[in-house]
PDB file of N, CA and C in Angstrom:
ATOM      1  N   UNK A   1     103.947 126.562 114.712  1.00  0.00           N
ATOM      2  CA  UNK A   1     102.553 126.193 114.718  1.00  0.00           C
ATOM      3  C   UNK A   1     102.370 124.668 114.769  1.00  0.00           C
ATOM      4  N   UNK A   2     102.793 123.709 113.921  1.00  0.00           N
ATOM      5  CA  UNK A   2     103.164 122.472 113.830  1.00  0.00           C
ATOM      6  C   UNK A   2     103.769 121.992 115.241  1.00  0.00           C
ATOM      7  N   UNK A   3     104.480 122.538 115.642  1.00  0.00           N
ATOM      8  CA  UNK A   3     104.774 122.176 117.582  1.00  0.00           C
ATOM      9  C   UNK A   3     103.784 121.812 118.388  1.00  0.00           C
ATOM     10  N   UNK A   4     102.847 123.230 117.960  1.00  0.00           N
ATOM     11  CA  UNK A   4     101.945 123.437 119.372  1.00  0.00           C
ATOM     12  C   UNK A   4     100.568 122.219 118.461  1.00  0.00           C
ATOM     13  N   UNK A   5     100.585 122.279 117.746  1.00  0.00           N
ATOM     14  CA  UNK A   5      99.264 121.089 117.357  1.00  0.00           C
ATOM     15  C   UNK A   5      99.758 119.823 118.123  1.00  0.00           C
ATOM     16  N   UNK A   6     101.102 119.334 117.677  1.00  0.00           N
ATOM     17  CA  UNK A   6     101.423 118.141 117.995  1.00  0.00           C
ATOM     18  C   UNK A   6     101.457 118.232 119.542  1.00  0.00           C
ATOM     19  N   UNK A   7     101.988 119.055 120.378  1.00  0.00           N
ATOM     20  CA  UNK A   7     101.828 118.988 121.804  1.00  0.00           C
ATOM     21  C   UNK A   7     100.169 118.930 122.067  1.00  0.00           C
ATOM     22  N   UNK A   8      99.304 119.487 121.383  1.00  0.00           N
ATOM     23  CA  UNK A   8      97.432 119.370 121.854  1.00  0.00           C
ATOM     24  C   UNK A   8      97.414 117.897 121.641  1.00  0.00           C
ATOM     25  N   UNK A   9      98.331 117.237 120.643  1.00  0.00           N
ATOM     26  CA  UNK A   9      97.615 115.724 120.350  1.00  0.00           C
ATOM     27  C   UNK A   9      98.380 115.049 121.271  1.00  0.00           C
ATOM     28  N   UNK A  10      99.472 115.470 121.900  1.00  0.00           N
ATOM     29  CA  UNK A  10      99.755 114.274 122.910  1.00  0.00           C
ATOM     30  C   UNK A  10      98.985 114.593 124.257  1.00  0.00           C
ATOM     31  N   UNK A  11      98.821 116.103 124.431  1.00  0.00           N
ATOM     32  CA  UNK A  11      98.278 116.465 125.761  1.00  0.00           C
ATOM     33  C   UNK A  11      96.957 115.778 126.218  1.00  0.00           C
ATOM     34  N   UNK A  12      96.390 115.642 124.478  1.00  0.00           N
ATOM     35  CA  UNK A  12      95.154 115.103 124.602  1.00  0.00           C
ATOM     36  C   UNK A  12      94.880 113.492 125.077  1.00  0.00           C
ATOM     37  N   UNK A  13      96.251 112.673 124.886  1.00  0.00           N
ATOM     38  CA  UNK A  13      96.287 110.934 124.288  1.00  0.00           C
ATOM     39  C   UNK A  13      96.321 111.381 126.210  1.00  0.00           C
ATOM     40  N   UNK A  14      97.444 112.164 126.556  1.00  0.00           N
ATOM     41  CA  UNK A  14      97.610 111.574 128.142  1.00  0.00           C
ATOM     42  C   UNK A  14      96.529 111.999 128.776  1.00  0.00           C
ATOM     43  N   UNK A  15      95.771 112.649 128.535  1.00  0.00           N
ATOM     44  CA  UNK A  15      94.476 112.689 129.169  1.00  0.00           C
ATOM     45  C   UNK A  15      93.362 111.511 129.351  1.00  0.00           C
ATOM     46  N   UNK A  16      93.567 111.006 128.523  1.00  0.00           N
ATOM     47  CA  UNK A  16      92.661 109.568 128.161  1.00  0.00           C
ATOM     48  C   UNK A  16      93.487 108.471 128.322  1.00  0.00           C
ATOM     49  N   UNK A  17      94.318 108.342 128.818  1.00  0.00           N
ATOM     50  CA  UNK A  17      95.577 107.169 128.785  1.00  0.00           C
ATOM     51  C   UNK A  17      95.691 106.749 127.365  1.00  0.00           C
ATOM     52  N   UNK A  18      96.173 107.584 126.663  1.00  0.00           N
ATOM     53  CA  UNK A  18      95.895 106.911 124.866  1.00  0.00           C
ATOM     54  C   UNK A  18      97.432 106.594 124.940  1.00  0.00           C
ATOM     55  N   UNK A  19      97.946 106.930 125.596  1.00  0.00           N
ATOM     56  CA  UNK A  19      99.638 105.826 125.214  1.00  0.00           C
ATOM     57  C   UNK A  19     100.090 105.177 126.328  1.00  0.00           C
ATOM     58  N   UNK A  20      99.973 103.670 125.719  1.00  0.00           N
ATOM     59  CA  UNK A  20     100.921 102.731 126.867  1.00  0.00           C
ATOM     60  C   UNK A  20     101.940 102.663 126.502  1.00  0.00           C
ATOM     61  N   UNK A  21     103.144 102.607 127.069  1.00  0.00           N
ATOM     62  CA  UNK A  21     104.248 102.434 127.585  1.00  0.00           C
ATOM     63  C   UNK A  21     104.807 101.023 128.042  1.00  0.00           C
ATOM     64  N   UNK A  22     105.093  99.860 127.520  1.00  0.00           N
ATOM     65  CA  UNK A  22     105.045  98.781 127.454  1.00  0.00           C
ATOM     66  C   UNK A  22     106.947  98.746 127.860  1.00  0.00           C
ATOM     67  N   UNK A  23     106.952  97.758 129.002  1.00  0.00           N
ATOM     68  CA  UNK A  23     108.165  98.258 129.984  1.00  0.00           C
ATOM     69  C   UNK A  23     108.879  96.416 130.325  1.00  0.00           C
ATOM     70  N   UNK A  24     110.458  95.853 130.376  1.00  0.00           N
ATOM     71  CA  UNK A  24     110.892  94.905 130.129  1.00  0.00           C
ATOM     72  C   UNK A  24     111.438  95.244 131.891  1.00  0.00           C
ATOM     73  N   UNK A  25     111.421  95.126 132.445  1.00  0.00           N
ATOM     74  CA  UNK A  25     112.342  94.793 134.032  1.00  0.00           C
ATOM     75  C   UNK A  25     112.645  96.485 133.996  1.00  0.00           C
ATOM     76  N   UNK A  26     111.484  97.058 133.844  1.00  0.00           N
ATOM     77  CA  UNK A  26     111.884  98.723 134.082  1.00  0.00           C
ATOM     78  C   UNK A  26     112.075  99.325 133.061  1.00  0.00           C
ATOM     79  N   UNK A  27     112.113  98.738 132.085  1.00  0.00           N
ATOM     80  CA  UNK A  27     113.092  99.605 130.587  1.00  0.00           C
ATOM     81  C   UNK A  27     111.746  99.853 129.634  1.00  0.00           C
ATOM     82  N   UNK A  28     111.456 100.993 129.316  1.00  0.00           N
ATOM     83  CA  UNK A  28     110.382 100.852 128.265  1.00  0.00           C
ATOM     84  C   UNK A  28     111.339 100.280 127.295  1.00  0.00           C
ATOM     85  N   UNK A  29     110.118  99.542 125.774  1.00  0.00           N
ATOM     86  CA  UNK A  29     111.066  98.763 125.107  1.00  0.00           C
ATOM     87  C   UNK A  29     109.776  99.107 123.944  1.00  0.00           C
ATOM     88  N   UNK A  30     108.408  99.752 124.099  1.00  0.00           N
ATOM     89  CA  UNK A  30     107.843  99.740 122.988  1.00  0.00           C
ATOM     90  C   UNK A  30     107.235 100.639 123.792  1.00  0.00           C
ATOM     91  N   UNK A  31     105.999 101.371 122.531  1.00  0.00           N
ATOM     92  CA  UNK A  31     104.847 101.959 123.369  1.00  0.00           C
ATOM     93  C   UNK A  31     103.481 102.507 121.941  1.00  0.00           C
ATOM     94  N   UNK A  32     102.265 102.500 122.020  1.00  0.00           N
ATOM     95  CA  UNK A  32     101.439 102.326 121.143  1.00  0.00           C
ATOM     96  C   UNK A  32     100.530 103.368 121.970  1.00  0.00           C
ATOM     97  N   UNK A  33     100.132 104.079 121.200  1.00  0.00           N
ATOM     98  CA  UNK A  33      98.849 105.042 121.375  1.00  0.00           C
ATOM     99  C   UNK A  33      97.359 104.990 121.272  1.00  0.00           C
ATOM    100  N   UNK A  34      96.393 104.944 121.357  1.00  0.00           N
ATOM    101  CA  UNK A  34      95.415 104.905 120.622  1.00  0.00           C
ATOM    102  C   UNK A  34      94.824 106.236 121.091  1.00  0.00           C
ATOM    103  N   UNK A  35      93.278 106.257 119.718  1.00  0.00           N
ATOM    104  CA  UNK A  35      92.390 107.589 119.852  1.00  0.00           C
ATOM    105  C   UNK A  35      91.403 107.461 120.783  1.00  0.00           C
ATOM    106  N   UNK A  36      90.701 108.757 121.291  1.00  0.00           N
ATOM    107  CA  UNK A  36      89.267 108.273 122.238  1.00  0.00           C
ATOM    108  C   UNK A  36      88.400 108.039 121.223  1.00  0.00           C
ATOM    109  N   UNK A  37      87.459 106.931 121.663  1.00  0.00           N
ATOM    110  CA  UNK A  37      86.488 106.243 120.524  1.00  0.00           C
ATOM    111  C   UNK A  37      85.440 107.616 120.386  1.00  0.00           C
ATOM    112  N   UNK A  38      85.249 106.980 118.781  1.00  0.00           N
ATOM    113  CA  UNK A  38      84.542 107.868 118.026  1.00  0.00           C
ATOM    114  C   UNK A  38      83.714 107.171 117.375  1.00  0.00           C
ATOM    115  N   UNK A  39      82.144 107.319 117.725  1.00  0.00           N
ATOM    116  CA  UNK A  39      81.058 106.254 117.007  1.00  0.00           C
ATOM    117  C   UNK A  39      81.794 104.716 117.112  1.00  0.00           C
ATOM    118  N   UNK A  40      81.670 104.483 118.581  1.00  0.00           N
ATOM    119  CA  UNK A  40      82.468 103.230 118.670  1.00  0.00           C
ATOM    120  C   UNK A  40      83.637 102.946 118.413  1.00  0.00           C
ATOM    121  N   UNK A  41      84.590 103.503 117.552  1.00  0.00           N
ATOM    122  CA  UNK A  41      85.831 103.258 116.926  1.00  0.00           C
ATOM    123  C   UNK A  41      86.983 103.924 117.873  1.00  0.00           C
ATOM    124  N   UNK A  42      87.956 103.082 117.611  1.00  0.00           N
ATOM    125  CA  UNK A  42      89.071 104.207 118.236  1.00  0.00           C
ATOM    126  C   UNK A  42      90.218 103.170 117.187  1.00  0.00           C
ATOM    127  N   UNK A  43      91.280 104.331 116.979  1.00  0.00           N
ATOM    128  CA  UNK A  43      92.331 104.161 116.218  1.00  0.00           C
ATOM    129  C   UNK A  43      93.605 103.867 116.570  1.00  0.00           C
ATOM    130  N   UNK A  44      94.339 103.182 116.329  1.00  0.00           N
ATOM    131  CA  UNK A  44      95.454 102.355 116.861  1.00  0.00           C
ATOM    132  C   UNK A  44      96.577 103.585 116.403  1.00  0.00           C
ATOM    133  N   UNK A  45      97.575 104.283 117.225  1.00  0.00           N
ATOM    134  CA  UNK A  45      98.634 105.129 116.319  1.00  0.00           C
ATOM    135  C   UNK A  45      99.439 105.857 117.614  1.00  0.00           C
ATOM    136  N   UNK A  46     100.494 105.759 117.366  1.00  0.00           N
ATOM    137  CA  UNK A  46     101.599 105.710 116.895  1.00  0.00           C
ATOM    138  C   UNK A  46     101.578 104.061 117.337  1.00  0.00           C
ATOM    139  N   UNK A  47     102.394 103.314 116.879  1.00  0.00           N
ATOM    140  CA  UNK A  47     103.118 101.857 117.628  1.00  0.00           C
ATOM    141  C   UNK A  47     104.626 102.086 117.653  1.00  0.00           C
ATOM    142  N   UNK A  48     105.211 101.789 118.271  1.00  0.00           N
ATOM    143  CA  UNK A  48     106.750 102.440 118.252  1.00  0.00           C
ATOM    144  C   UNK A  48     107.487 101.523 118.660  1.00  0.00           C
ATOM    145  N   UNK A  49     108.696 100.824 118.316  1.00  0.00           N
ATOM    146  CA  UNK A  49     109.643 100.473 119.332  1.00  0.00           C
ATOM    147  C   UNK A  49     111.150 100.771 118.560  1.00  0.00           C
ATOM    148  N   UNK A  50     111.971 100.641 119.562  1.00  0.00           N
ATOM    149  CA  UNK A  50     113.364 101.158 118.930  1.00  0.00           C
ATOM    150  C   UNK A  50     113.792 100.087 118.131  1.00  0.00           C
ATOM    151  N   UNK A  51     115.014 100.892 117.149  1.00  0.00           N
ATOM    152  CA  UNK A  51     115.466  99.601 115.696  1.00  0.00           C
ATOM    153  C   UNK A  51     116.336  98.510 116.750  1.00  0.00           C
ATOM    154  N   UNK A  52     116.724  98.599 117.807  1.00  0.00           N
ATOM    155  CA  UNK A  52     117.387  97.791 118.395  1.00  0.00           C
ATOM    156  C   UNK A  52     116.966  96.835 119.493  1.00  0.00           C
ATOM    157  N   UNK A  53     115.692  96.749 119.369  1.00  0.00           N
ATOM    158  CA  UNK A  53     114.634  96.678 120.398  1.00  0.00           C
ATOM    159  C   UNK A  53     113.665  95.384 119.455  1.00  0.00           C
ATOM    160  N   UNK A  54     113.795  95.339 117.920  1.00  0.00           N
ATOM    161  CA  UNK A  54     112.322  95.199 117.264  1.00  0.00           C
ATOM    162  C   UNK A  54     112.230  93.143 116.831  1.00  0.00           C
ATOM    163  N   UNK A  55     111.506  92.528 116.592  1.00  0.00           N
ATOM    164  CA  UNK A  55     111.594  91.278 116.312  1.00  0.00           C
ATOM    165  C   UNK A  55     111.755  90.503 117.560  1.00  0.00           C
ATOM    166  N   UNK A  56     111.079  91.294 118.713  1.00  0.00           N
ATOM    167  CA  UNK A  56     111.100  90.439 119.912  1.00  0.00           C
ATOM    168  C   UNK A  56     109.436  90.435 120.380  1.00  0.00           C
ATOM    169  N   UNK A  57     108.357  90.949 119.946  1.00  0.00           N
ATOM    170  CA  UNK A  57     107.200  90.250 120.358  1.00  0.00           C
ATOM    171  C   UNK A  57     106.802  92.104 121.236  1.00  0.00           C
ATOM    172  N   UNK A  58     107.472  92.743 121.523  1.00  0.00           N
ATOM    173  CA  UNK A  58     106.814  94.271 121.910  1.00  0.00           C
ATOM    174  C   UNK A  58     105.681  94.899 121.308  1.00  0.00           C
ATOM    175  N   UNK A  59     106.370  94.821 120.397  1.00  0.00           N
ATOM    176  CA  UNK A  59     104.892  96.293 119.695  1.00  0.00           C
ATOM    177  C   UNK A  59     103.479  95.061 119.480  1.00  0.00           C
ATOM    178  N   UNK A  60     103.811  93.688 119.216  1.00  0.00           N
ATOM    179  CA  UNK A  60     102.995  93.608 119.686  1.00  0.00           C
ATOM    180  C   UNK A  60     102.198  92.923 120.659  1.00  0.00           C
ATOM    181  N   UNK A  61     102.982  93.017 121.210  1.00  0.00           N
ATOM    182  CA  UNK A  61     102.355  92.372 123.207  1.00  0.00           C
ATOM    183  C   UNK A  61     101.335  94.026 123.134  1.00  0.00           C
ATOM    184  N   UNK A  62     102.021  95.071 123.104  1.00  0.00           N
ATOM    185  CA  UNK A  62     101.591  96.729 123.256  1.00  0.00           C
ATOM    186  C   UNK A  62     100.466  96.896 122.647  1.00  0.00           C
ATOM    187  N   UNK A  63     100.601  96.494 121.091  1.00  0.00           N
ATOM    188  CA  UNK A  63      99.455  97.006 120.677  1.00  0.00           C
ATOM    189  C   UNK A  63      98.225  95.899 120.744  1.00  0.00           C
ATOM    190  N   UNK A  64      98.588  94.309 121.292  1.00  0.00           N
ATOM    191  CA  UNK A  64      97.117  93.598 121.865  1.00  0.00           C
ATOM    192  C   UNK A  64      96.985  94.285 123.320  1.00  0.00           C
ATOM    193  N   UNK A  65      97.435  94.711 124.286  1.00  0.00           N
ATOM    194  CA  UNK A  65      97.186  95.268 125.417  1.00  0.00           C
ATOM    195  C   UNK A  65      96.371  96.473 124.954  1.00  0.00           C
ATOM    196  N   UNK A  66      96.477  97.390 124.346  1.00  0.00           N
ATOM    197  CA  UNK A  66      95.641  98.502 124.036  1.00  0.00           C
ATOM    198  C   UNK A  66      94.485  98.305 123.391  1.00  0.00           C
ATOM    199  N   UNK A  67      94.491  97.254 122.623  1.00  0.00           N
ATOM    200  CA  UNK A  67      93.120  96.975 121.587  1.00  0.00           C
ATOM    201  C   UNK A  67      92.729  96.319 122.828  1.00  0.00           C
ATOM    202  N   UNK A  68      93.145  95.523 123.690  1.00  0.00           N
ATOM    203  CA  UNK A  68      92.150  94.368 124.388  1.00  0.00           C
ATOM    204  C   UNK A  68      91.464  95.546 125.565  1.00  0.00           C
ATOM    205  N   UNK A  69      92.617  96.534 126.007  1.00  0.00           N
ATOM    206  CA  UNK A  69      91.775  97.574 126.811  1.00  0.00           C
ATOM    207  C   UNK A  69      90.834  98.537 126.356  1.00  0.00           C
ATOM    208  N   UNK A  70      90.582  98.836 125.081  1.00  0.00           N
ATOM    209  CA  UNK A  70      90.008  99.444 124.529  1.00  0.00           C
ATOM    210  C   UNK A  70      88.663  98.621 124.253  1.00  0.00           C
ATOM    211  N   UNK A  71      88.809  97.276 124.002  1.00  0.00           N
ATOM    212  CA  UNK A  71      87.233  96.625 123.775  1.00  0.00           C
ATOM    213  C   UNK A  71      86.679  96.757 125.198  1.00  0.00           C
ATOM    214  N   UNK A  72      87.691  96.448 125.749  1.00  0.00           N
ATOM    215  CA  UNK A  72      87.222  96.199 127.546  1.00  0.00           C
ATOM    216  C   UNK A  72      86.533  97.712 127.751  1.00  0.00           C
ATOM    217  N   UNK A  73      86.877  98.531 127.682  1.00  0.00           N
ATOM    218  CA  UNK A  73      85.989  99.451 127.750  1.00  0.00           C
ATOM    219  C   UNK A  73      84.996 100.408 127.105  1.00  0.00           C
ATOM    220  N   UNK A  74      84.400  98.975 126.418  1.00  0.00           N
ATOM    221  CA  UNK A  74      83.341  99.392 125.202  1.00  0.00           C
ATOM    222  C   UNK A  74      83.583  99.707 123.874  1.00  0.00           C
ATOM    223  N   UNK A  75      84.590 100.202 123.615  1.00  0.00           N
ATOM    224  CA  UNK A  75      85.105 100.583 121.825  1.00  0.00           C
ATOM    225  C   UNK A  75      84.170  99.044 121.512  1.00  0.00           C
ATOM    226  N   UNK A  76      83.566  99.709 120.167  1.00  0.00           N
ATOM    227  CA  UNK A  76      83.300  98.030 119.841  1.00  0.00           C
ATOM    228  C   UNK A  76      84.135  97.895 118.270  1.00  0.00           C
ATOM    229  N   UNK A  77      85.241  98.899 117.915  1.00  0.00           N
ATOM    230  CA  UNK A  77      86.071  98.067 116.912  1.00  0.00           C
ATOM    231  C   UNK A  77      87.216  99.047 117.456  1.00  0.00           C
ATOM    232  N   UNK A  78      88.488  98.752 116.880  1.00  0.00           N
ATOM    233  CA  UNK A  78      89.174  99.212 117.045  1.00  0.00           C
ATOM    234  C   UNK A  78      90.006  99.012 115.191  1.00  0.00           C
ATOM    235  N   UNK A  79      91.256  99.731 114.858  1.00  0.00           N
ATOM    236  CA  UNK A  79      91.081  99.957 114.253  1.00  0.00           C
ATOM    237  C   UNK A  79      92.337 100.408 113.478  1.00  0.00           C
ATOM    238  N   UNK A  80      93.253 100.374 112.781  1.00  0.00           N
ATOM    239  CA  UNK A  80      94.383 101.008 112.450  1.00  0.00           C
ATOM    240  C   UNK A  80      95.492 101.010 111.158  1.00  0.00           C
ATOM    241  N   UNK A  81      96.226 102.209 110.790  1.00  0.00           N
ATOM    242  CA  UNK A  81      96.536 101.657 109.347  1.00  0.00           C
ATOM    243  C   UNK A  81      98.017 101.301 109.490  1.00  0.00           C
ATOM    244  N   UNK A  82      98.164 100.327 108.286  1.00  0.00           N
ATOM    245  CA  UNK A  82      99.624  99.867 108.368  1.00  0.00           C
ATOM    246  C   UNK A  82     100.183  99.874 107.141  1.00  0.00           C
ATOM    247  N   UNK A  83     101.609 100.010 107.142  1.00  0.00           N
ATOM    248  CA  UNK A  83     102.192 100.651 106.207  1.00  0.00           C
ATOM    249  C   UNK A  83     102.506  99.081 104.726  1.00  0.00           C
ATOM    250  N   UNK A  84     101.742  99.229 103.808  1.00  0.00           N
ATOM    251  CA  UNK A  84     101.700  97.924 103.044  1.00  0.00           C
ATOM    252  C   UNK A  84     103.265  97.171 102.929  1.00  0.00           C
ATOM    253  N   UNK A  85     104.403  98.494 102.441  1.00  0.00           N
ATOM    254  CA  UNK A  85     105.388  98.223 102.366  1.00  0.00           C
ATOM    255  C   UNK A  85     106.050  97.338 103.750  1.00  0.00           C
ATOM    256  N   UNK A  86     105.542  97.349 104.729  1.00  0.00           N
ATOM    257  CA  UNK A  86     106.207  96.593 105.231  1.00  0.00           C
ATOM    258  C   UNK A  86     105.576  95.056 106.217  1.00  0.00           C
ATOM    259  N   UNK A  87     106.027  94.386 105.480  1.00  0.00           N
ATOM    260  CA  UNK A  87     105.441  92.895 105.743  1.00  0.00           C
ATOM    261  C   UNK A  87     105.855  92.141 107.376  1.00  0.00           C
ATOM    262  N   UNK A  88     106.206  93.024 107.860  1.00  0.00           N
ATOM    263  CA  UNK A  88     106.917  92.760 109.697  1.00  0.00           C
ATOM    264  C   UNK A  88     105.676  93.133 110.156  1.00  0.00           C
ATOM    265  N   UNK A  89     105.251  94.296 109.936  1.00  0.00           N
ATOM    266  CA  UNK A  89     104.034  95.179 110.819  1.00  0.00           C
ATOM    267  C   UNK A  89     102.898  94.653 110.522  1.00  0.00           C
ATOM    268  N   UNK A  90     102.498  94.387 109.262  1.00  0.00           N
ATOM    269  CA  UNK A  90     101.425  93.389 108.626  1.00  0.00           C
ATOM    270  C   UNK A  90     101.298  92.252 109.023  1.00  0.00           C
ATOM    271  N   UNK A  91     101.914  91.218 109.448  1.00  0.00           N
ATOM    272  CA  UNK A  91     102.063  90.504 109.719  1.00  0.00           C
ATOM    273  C   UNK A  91     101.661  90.223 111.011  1.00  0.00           C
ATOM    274  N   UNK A  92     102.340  91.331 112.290  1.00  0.00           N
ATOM    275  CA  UNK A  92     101.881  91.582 113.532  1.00  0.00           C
ATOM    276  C   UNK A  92     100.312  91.752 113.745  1.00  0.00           C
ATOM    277  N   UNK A  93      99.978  92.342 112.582  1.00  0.00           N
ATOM    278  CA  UNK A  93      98.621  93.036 113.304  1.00  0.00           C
ATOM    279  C   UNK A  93      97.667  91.768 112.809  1.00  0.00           C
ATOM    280  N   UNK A  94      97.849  90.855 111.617  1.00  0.00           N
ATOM    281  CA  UNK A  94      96.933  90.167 111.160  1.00  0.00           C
ATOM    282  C   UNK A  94      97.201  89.078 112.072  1.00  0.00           C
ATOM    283  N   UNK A  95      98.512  88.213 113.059  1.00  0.00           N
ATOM    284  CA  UNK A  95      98.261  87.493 113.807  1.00  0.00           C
ATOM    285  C   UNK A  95      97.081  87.946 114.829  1.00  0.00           C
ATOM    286  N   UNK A  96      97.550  89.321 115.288  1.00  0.00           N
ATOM    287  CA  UNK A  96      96.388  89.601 116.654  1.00  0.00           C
ATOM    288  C   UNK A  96      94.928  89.746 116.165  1.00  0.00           C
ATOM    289  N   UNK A  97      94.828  89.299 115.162  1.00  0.00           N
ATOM    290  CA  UNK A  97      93.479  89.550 114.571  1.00  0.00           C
ATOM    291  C   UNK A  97      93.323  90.923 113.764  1.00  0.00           C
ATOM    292  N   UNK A  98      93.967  91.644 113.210  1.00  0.00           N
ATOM    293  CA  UNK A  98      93.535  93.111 112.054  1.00  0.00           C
ATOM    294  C   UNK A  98      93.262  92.321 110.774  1.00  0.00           C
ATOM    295  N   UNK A  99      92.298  92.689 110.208  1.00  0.00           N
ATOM    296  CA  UNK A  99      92.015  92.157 108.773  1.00  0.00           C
ATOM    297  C   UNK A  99      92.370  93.404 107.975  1.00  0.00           C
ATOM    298  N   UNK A 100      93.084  93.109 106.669  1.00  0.00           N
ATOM    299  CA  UNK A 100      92.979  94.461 105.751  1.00  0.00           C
ATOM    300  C   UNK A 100      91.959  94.528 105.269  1.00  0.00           C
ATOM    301  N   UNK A 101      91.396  95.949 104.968  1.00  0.00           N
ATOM    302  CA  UNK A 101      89.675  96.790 104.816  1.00  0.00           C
ATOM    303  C   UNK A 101      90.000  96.962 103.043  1.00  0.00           C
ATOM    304  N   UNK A 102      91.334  98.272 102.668  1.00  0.00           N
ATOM    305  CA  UNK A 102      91.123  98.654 101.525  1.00  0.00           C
ATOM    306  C   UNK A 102      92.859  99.420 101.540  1.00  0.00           C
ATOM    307  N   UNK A 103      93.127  99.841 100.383  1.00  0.00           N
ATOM    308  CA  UNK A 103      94.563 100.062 100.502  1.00  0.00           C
ATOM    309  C   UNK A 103      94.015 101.699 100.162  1.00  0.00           C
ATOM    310  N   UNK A 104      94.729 102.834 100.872  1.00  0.00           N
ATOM    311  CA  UNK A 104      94.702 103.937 100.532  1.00  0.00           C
ATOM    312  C   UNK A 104      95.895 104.716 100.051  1.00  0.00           C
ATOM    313  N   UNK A 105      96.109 105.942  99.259  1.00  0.00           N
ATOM    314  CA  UNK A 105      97.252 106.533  98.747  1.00  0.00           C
ATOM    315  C   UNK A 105      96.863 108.134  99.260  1.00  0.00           C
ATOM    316  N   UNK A 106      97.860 108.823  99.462  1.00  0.00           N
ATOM    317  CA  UNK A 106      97.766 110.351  99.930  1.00  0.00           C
ATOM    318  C   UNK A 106      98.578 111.027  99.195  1.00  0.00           C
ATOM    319  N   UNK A 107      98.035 111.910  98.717  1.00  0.00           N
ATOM    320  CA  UNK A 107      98.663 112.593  97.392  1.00  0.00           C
ATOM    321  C   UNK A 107      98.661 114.142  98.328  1.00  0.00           C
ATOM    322  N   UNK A 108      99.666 114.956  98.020  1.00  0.00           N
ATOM    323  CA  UNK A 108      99.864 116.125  98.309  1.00  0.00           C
ATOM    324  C   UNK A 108     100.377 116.850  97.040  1.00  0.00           C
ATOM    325  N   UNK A 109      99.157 117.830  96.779  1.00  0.00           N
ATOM    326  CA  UNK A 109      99.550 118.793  95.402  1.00  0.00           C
ATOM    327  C   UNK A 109     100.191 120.051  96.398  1.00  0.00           C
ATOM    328  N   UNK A 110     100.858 120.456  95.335  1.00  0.00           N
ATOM    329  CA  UNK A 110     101.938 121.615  95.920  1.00  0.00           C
ATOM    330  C   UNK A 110     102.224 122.567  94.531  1.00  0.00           C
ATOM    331  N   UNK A 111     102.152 123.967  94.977  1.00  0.00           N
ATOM    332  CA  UNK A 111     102.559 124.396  93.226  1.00  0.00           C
ATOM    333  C   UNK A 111     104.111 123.999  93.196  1.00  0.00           C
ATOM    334  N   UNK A 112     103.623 124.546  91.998  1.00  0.00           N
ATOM    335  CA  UNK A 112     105.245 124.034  91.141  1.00  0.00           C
ATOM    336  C   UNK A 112     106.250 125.483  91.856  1.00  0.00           C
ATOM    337  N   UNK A 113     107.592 125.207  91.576  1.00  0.00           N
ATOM    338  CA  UNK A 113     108.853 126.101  92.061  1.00  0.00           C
ATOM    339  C   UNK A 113     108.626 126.984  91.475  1.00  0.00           C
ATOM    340  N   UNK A 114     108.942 128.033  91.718  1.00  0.00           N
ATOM    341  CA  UNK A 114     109.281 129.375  90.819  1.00  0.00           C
ATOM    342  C   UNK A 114     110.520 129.025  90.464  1.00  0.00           C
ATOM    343  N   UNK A 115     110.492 129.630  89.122  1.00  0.00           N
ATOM    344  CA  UNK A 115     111.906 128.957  88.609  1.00  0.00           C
ATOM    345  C   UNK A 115     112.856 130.567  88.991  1.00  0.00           C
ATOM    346  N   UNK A 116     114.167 130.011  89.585  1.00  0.00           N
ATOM    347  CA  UNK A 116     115.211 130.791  90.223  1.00  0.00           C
ATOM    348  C   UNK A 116     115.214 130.851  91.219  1.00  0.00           C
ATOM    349  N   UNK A 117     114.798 130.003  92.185  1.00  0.00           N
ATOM    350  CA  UNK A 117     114.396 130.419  93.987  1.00  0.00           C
ATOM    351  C   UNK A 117     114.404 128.568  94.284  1.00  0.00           C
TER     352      UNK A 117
END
């Protein structure tokens, strides 16, 4: 079930060009997604580049190419969350201009084990 959702959400991004593919002399080397705007907004997600690939200026050359195409075609914010723990990605997004809004936490309750199983 979890398959087929995640295949509707990419089927959906390539429908809208929601993932660029950000490419070095032919080689993809990063690539960043965004959502179709919603009440103006659209959401910055996945940003990706490989561990062998990273600290060279990709994800975010990728992810100002997507925000700058996304204003360009009306979004009037754009928008996205970043992981606090890590001060590389933070860093990226607040040069290209991301301001932090508010810090959020996601809690998942689950019952407890049956004990013996």
């Amino acid at each position: 079930m979890a398959h087929r959702a995640a295949a509707g959400r990419v089927d959906d991004r390539l429908s809208h060009d929601g993932f660029t593919l950000w490419e070095v002399d032919g080689e993809p080397v990063s690539v960043a997604g965004i959502t179709r705007p919603v009440g103006g907004m659209a959401r910055i997600a996945p940003v990706y580049t490989p561990s062998g690939l990273r600290r060279t200026g990709y994800a975010g050359a990728v992810t100002a190419a997507v925000s700058q195409a996304a204003l360009d075609g009306g979004t009037q914010e754009v928008l996205l969350f970043a992981d606090l723990a890590n001060p590389t990605s933070n860093g990226v997004y607040q040069r290209l201009g991301f301001e932090p809004v508010e810090d959020r936490v996601t809690l998942l309750f689950a019952p407890a084990p049956t004990p013996g199983k």
